[in-house]
PDB file of N, CA and C in Angstrom:
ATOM      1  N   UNK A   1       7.982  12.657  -3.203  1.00  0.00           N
ATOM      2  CA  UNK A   1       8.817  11.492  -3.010  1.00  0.00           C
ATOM      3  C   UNK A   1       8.275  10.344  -3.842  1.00  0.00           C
ATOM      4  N   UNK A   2       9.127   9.307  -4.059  1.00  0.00           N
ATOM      5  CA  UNK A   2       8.933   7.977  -4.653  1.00  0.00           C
ATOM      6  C   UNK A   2       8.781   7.115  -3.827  1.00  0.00           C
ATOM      7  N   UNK A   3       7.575   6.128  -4.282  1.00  0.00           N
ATOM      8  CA  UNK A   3       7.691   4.545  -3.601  1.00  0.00           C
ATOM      9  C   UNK A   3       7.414   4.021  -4.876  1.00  0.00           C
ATOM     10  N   UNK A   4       7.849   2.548  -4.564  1.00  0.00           N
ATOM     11  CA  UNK A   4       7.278   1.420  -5.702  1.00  0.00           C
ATOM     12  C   UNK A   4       6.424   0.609  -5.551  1.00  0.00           C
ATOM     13  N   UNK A   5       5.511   0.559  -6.240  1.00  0.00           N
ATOM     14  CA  UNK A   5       3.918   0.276  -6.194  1.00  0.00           C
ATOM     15  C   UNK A   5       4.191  -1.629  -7.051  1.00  0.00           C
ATOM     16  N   UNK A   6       3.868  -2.410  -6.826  1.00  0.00           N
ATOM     17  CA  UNK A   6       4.049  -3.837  -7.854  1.00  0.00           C
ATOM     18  C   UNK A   6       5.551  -3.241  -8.974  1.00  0.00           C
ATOM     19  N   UNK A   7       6.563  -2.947  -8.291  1.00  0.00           N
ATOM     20  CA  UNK A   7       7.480  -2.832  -9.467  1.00  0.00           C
ATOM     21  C   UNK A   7       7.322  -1.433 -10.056  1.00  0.00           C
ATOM     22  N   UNK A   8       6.310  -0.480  -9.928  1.00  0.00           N
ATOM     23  CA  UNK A   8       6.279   1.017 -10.612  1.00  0.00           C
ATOM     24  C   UNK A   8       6.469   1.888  -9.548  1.00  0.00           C
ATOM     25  N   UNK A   9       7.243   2.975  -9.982  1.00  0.00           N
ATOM     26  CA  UNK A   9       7.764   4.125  -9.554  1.00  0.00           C
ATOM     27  C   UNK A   9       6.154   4.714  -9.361  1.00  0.00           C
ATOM     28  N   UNK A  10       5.877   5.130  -8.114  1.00  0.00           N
ATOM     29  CA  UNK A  10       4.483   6.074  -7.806  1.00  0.00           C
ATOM     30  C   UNK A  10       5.261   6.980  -6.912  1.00  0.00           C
ATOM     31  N   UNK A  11       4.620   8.237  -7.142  1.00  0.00           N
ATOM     32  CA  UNK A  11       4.832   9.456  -6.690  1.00  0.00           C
ATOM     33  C   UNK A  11       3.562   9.097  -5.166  1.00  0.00           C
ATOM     34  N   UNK A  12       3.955  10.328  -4.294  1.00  0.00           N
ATOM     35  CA  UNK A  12       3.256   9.577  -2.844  1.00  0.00           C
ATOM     36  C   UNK A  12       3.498  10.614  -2.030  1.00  0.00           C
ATOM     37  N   UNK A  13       2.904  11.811  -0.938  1.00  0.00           N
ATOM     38  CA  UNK A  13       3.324  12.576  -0.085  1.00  0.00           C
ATOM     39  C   UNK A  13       4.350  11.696   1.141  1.00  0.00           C
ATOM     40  N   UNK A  14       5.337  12.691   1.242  1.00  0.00           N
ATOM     41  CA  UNK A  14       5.950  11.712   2.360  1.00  0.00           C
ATOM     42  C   UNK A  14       5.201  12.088   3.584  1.00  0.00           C
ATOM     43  N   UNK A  15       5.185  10.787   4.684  1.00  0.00           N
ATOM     44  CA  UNK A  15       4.856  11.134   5.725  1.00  0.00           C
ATOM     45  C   UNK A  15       3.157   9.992   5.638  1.00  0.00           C
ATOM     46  N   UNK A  16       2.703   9.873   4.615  1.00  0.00           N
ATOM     47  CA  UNK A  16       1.171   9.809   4.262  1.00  0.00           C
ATOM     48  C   UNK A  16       1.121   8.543   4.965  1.00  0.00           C
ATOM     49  N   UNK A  17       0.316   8.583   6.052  1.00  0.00           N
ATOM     50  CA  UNK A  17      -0.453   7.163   6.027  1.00  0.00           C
ATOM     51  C   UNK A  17      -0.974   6.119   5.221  1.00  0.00           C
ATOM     52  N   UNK A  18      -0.085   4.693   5.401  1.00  0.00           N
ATOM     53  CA  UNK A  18      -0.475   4.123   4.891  1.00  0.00           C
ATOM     54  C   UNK A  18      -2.237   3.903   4.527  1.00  0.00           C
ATOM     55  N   UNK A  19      -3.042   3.546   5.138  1.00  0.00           N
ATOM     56  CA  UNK A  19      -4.614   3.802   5.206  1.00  0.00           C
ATOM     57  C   UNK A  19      -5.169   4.967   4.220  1.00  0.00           C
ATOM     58  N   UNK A  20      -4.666   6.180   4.763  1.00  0.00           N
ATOM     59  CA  UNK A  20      -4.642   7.408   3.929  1.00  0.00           C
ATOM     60  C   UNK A  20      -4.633   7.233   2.223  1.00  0.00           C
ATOM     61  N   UNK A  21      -3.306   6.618   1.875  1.00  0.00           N
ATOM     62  CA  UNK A  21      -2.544   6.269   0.493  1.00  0.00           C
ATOM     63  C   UNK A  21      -3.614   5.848  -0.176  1.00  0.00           C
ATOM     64  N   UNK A  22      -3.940   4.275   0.508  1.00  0.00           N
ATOM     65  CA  UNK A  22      -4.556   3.566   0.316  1.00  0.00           C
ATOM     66  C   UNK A  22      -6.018   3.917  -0.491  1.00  0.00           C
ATOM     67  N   UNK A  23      -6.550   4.543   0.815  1.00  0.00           N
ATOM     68  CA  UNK A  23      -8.083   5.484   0.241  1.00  0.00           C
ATOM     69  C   UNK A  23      -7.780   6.006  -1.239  1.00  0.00           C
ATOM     70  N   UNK A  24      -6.708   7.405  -0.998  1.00  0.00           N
ATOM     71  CA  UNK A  24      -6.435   7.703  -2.021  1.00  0.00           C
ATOM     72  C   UNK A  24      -6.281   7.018  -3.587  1.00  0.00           C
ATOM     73  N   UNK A  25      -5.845   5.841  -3.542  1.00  0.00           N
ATOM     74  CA  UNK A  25      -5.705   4.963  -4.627  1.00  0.00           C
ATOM     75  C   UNK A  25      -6.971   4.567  -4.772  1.00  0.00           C
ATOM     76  N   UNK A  26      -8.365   4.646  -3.821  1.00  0.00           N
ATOM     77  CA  UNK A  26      -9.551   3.954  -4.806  1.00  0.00           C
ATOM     78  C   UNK A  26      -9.239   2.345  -4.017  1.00  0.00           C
ATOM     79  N   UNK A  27      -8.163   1.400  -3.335  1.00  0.00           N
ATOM     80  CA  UNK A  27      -8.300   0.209  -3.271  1.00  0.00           C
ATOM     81  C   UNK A  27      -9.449  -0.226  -2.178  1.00  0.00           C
ATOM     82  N   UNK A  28      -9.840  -1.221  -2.855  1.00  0.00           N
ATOM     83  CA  UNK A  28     -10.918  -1.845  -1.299  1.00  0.00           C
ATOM     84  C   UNK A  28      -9.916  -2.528  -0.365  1.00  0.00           C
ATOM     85  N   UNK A  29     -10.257  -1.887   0.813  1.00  0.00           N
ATOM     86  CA  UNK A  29      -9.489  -2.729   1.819  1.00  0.00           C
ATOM     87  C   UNK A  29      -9.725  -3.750   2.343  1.00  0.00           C
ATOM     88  N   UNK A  30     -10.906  -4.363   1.963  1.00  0.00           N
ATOM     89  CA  UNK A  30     -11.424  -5.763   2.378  1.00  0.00           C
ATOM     90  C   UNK A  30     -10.422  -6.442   1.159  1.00  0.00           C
ATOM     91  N   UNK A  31      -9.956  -6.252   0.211  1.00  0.00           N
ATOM     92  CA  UNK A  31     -10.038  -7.373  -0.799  1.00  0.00           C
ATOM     93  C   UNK A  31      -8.649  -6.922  -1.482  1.00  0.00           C
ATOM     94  N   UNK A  32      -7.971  -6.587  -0.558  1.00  0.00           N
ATOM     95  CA  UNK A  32      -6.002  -6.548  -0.501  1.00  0.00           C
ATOM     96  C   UNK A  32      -5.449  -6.557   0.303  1.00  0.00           C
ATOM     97  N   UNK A  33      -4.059  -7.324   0.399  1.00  0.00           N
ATOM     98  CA  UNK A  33      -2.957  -7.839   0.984  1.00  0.00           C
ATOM     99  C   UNK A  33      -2.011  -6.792   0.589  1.00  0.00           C
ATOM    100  N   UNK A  34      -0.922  -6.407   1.669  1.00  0.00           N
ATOM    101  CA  UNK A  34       0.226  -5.481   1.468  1.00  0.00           C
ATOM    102  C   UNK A  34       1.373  -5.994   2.242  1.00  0.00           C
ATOM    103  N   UNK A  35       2.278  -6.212   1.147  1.00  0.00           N
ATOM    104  CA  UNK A  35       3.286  -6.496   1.276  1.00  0.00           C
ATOM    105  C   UNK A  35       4.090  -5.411   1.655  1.00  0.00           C
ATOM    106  N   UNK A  36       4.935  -4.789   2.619  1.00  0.00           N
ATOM    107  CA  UNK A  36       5.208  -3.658   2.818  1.00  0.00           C
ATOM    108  C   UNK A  36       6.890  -3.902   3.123  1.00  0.00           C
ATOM    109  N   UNK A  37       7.848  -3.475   2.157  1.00  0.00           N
ATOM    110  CA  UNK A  37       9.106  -3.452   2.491  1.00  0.00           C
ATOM    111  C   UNK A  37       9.145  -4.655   2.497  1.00  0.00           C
ATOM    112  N   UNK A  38       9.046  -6.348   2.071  1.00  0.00           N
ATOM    113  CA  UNK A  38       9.565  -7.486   2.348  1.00  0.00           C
ATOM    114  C   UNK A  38       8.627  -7.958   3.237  1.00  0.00           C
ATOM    115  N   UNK A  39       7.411  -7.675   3.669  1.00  0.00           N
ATOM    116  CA  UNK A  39       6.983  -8.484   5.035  1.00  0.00           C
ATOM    117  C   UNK A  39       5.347  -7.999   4.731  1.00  0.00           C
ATOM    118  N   UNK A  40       4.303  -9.294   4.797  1.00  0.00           N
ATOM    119  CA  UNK A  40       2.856  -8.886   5.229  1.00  0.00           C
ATOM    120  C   UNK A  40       2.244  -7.621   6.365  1.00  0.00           C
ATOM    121  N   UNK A  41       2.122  -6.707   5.743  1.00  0.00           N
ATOM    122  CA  UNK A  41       1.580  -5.654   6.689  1.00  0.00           C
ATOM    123  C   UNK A  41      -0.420  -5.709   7.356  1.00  0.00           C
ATOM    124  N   UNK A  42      -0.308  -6.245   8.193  1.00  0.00           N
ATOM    125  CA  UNK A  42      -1.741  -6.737   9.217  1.00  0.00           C
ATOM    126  C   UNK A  42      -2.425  -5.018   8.913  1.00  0.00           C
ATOM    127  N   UNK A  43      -3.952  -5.394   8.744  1.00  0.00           N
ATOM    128  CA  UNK A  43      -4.998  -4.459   8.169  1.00  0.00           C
ATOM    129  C   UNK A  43      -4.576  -3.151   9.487  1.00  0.00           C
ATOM    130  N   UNK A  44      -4.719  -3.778  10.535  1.00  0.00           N
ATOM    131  CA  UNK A  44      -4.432  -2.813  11.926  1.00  0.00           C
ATOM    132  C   UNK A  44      -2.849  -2.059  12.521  1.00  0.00           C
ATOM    133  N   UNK A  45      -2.405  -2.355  10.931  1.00  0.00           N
ATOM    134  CA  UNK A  45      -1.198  -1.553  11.132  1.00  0.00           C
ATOM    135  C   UNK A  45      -0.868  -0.497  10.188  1.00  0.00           C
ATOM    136  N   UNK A  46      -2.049  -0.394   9.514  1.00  0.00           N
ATOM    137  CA  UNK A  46      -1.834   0.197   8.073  1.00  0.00           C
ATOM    138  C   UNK A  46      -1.715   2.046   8.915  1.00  0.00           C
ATOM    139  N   UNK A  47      -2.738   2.312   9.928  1.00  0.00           N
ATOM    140  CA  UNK A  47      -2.643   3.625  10.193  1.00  0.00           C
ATOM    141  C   UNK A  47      -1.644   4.118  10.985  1.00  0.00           C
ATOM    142  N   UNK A  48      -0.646   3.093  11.325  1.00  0.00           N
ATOM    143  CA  UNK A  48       0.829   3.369  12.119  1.00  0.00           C
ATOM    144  C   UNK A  48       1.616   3.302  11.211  1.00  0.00           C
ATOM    145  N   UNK A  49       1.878   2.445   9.751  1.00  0.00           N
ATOM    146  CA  UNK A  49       2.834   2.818   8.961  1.00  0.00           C
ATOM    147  C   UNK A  49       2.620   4.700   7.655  1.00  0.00           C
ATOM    148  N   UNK A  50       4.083   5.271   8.509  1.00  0.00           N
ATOM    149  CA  UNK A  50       3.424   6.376   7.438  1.00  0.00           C
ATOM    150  C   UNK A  50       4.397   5.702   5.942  1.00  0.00           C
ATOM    151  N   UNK A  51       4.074   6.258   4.760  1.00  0.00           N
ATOM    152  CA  UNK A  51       5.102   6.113   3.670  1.00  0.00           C
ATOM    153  C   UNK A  51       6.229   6.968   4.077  1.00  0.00           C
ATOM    154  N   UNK A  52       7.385   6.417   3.326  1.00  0.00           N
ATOM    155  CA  UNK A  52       8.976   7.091   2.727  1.00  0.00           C
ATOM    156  C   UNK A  52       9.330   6.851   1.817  1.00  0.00           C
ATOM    157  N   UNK A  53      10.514   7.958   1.299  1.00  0.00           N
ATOM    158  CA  UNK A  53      10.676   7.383  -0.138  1.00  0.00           C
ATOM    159  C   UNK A  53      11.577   5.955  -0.459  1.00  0.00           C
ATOM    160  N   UNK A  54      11.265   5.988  -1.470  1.00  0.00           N
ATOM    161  CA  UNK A  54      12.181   4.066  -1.579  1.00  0.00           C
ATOM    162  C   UNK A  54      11.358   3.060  -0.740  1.00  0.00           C
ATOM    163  N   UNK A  55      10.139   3.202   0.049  1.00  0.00           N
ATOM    164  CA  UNK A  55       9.516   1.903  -0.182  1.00  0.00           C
ATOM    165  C   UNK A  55       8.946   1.152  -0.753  1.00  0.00           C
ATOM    166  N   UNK A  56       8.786   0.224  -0.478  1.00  0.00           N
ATOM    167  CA  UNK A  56       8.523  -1.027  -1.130  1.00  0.00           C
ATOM    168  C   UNK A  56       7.052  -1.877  -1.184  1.00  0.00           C
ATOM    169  N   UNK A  57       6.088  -1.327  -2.233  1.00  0.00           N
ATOM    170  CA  UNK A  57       5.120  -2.226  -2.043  1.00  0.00           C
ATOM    171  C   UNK A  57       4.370  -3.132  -2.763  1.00  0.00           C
ATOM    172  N   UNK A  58       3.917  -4.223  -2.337  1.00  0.00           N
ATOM    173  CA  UNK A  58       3.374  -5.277  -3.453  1.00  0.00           C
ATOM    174  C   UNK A  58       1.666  -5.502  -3.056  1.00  0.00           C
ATOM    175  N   UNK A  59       0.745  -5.089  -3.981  1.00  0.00           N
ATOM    176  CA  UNK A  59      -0.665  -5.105  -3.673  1.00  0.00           C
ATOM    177  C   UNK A  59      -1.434  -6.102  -4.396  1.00  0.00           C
ATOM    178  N   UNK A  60      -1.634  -6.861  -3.760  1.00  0.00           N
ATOM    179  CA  UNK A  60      -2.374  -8.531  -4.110  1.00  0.00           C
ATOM    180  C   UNK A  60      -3.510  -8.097  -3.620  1.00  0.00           C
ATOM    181  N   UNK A  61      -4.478  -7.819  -4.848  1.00  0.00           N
ATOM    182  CA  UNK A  61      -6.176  -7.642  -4.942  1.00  0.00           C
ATOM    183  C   UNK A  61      -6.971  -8.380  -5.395  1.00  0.00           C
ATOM    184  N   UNK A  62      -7.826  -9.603  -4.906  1.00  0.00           N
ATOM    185  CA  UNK A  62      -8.629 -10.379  -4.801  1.00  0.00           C
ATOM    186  C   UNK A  62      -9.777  -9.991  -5.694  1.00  0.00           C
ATOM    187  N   UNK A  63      -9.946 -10.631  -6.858  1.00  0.00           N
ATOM    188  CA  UNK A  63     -11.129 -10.663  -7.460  1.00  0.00           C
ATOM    189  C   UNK A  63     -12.029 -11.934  -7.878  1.00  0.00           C
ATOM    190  N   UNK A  64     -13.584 -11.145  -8.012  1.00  0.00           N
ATOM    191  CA  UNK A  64     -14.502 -12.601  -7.890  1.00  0.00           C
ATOM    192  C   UNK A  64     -14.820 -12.631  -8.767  1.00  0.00           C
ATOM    193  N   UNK A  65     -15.385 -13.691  -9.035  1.00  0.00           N
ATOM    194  CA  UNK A  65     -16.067 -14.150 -10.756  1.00  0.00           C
ATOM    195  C   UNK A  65     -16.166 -15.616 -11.183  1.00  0.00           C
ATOM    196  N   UNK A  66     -16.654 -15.873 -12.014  1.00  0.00           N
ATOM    197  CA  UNK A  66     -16.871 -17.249 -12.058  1.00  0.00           C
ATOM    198  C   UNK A  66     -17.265 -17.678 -13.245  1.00  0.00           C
TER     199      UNK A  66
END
């Protein structure tokens, strides 16, 4: 199945836990925001949302430097 990742078509098992996905992608979960379908998805909801196809996600990852 398909979801959209910042605007790109990503391939994704359906069913997959969000959390799961997540791992899978390598992201730190301290240091991203998920926008999920139109709406902020809270860190403690990530293992109740599973993926489907045609969702919708926007990943705002925090980096440091100076």
């Amino acid at each position: 199945m398909f979801i959209l990742v910042n605007g790109e078509k990503t391939e994704a098992g359906a069913g997959t836990p969000m959390g799961v996905w997540l791992k899978e992608q390598g992201i730190d979960f301290k240091a991203v925001v998920i926008e999920y379908n139109g709406r902020i998805l809270p860190e403690e909801e990530w293992g109740e949302v599973f993926l489907q196809e045609g969702d919708r996600l926007e990943l705002l990852q925090f980096v440091g430097g100076g």
